[in-house]
C-alpha atoms as a PDB file:
ATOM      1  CA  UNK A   1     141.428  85.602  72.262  1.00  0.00           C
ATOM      2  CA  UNK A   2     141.722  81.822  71.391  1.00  0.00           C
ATOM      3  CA  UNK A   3     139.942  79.170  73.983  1.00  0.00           C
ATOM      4  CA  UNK A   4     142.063  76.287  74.509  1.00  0.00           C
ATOM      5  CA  UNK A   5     145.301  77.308  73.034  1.00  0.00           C
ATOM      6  CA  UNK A   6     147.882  74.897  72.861  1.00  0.00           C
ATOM      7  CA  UNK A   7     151.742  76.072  72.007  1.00  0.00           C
ATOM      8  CA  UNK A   8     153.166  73.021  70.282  1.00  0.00           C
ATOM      9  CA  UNK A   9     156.385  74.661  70.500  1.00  0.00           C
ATOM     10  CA  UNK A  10     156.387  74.865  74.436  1.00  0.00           C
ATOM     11  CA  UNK A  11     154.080  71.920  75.127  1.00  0.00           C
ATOM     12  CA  UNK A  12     151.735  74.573  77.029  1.00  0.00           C
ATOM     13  CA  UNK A  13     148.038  74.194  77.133  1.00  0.00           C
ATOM     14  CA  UNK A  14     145.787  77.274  78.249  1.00  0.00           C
ATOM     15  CA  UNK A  15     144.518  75.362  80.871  1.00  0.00           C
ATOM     16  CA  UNK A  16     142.839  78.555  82.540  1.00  0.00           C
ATOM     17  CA  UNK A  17     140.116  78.640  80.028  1.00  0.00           C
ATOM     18  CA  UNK A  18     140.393  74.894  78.595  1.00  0.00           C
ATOM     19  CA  UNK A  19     138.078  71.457  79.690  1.00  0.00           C
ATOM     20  CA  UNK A  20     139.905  68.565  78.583  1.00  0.00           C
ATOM     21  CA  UNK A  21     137.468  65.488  77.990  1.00  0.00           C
ATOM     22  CA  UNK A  22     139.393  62.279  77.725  1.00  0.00           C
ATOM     23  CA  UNK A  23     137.972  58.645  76.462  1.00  0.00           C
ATOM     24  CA  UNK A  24     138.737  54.948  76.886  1.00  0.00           C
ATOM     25  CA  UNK A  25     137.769  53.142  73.891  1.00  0.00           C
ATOM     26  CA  UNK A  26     137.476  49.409  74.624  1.00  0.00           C
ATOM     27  CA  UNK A  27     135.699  45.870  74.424  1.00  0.00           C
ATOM     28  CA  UNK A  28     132.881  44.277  76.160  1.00  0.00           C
ATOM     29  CA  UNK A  29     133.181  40.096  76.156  1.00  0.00           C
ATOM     30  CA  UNK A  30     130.431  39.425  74.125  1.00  0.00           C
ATOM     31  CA  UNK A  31     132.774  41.908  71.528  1.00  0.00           C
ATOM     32  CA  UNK A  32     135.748  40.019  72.048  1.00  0.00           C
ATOM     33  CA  UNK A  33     134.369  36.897  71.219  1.00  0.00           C
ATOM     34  CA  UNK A  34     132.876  38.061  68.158  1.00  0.00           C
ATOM     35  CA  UNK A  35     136.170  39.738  67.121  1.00  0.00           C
ATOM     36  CA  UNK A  36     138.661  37.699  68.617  1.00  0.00           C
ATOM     37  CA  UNK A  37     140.347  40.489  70.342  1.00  0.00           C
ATOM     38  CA  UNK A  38     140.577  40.856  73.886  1.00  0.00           C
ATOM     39  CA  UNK A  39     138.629  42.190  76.773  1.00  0.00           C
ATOM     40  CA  UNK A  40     139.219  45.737  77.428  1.00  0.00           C
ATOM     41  CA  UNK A  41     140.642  49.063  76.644  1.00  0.00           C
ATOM     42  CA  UNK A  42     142.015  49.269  73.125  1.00  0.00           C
ATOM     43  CA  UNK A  43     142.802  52.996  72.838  1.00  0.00           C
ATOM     44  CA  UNK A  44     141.775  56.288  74.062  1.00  0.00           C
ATOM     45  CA  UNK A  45     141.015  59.653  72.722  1.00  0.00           C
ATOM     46  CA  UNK A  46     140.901  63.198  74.181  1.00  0.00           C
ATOM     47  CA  UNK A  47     140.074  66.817  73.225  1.00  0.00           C
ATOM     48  CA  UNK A  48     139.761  69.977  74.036  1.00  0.00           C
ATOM     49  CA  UNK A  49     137.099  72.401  74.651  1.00  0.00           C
ATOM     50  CA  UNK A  50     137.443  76.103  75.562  1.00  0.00           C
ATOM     51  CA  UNK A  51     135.816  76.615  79.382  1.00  0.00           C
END
């Protein structure tokens, strides 16, 4: 048995046995000011962990 199957071909995730952690990548303002970029989220990540 696989944990956290995912059919690419169906877009189907296992979700019976499957903990998705998700994360919001982003910057603080003492960041932005050193980079120049703005305040805030900039991307996000997830993945997935069999249950």
């Amino acid at each position: 048995m696989e944990y956290g199957y995912y059919d690419p071909v169906e877009a189907e995730l296992d979700e019976h046995n499957t903990t998705v952690y998700e994360m919001h990548v982003g910057l603080s303002p003492e960041a932005a000011l050193v980079t120049g970029l703005p305040i805030g989220n900039t991307t996000h990540m997830s993945t997935r962990t069999p249950s």
